[in-house]
Protein backbone atom coordinates (compact mmCIF):
# COMPACT_ATOMS: atom_id res chain seq x y z
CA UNK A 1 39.63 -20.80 3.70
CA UNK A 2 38.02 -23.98 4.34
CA UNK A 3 38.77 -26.90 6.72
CA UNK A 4 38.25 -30.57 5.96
CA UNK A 5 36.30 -32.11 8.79
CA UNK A 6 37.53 -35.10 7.53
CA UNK A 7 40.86 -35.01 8.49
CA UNK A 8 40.53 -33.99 12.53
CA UNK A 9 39.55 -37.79 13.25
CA UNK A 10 42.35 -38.82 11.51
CA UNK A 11 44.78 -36.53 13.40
CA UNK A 12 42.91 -37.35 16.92
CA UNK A 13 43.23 -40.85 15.91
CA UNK A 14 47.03 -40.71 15.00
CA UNK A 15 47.84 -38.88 18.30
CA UNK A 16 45.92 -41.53 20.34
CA UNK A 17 47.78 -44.00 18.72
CA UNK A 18 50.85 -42.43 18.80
CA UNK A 19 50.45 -41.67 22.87
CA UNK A 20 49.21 -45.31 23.89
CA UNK A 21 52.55 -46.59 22.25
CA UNK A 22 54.85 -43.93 24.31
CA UNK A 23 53.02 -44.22 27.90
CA UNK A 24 53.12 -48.59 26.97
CA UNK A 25 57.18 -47.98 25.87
CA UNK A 26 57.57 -46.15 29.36
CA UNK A 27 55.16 -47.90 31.96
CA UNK A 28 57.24 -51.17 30.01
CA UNK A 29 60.78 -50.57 30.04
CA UNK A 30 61.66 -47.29 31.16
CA UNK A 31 60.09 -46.79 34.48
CA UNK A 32 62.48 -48.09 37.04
CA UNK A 33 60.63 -47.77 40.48
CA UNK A 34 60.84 -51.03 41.61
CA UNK A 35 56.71 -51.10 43.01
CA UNK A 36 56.03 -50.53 38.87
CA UNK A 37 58.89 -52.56 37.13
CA UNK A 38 56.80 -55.62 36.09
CA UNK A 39 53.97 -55.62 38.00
CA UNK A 40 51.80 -53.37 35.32
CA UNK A 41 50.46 -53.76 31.93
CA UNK A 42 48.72 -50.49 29.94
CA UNK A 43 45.72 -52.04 28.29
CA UNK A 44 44.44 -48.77 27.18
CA UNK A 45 44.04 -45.45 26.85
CA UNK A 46 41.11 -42.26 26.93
CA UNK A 47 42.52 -39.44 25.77
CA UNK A 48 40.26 -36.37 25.91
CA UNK A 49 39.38 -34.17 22.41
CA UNK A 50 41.56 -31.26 23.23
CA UNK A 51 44.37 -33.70 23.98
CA UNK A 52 44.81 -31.90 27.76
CA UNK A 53 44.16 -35.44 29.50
CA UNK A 54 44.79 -38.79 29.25
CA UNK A 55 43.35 -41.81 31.40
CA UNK A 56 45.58 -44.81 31.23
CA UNK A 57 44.02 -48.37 32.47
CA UNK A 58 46.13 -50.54 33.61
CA UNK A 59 46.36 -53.97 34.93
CA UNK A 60 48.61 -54.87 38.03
CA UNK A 61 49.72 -58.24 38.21
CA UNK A 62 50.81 -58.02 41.88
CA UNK A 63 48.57 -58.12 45.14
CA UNK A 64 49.60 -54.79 46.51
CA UNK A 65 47.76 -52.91 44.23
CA UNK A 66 48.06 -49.73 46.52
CA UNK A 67 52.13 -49.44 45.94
CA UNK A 68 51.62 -50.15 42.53
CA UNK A 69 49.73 -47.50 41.50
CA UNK A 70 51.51 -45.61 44.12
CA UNK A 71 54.32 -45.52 41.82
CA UNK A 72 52.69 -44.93 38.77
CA UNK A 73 51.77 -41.60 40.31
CA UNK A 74 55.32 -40.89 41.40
CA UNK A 75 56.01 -41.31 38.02
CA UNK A 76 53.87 -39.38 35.88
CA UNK A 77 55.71 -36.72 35.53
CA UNK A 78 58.74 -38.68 33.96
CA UNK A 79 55.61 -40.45 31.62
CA UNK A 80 54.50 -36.75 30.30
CA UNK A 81 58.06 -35.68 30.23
CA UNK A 82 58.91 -38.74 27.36
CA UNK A 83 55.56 -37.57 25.68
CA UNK A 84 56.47 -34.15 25.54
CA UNK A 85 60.17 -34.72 24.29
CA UNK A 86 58.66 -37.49 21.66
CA UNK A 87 55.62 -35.65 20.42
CA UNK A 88 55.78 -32.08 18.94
CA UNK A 89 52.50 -31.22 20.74
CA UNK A 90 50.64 -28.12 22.15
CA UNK A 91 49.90 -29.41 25.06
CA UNK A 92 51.27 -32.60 26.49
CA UNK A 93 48.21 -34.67 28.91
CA UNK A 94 47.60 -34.69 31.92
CA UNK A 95 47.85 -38.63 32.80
CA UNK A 96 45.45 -40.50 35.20
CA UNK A 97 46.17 -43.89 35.96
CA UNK A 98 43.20 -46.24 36.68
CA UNK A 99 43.07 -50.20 37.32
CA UNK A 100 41.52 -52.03 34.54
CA UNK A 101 39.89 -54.65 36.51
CA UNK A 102 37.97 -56.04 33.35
CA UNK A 103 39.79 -59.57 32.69
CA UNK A 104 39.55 -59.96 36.67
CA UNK A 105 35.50 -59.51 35.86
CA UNK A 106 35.42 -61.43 32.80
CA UNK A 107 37.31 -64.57 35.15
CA UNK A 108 34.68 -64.05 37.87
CA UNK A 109 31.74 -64.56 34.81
CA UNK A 110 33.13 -67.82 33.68
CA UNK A 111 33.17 -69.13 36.91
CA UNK A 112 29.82 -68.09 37.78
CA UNK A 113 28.64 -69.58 34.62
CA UNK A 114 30.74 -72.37 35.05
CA UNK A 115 28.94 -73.28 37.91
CA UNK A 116 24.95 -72.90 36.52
CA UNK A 117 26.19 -75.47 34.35
C-alpha cells in the first residue's frame, strides 16, 4: 500500500492550527488564576513533528513577569487536559511556556534608530 507524502504536511499543519487556537481559547478565557487572567497573550506556537511537545510564546503585559509565568506552569496541566478532551489525538503535548520578548526588541530598534536620526 502506498502513502501520499503529500498529505502529512497537511495533517501536521491542521493539528498546529488546530492546537494554537485551543491553548489561545484557554490561556484567554478559561484560565482563572488570577497572576494569568489578563496579563498574557499566546503569540505563537512550536509544536514538535511527533506532536509530543509544544512550546507556547507568550507575551506578559504585566511587570511581574516571574508570577506570570508562574501560573502558566500551575496551569498546564488544565491547558493539555482541554487539548486532550478537544482533540482525538495519540498523544496530547507536552506544553512549555516561553516569553516572547520580540515586540519588546522590535520597540528597543526604533528607538535606537530613532535616535541615529
Amino acid at each position: 500500500m502506498k502513502t501520499n507524502k503529500k498529505s502529512k504536511p497537511y495533517k501536521f499543519e491542521r493539528v498546529s492550527l488546530e492546537v494554537e487556537r485551543l491553548i489561545k481559547e484557554v490561556v484567554g478565557y478559561e484560565i482563572q488564576d488570577e497572576r494569568v487572567l489578563g496579563n498574557v497573550t499566546v503569540t505563537g506556537i512550536t509544536l514538535s513533528k511527533d506532536f509530543s511537545h509544544c512550546k507556547v510564546f507568550v507575551q506578559i503585559d504585566n511587570d511581574n513577569k516571574k508570577d506570570v509565568m508562574d501560573g502558566l506552569k500551575n496551569a498546564k496541566g488544565f491547558v493539555r487536559h482541554v487539548i486532550a478532551e478537544q482533540l482525538d489525538m495519540r498523544k496530547t503535548p507536552d506544553l512549555s511556556f516561553y516569553i516572547d520578548d520580540s515586540a519588546d526588541r522590535a520597540k528597543r530598534i526604533v528607538e535606537l534608530l530613532n535616535k541615529i536620526k
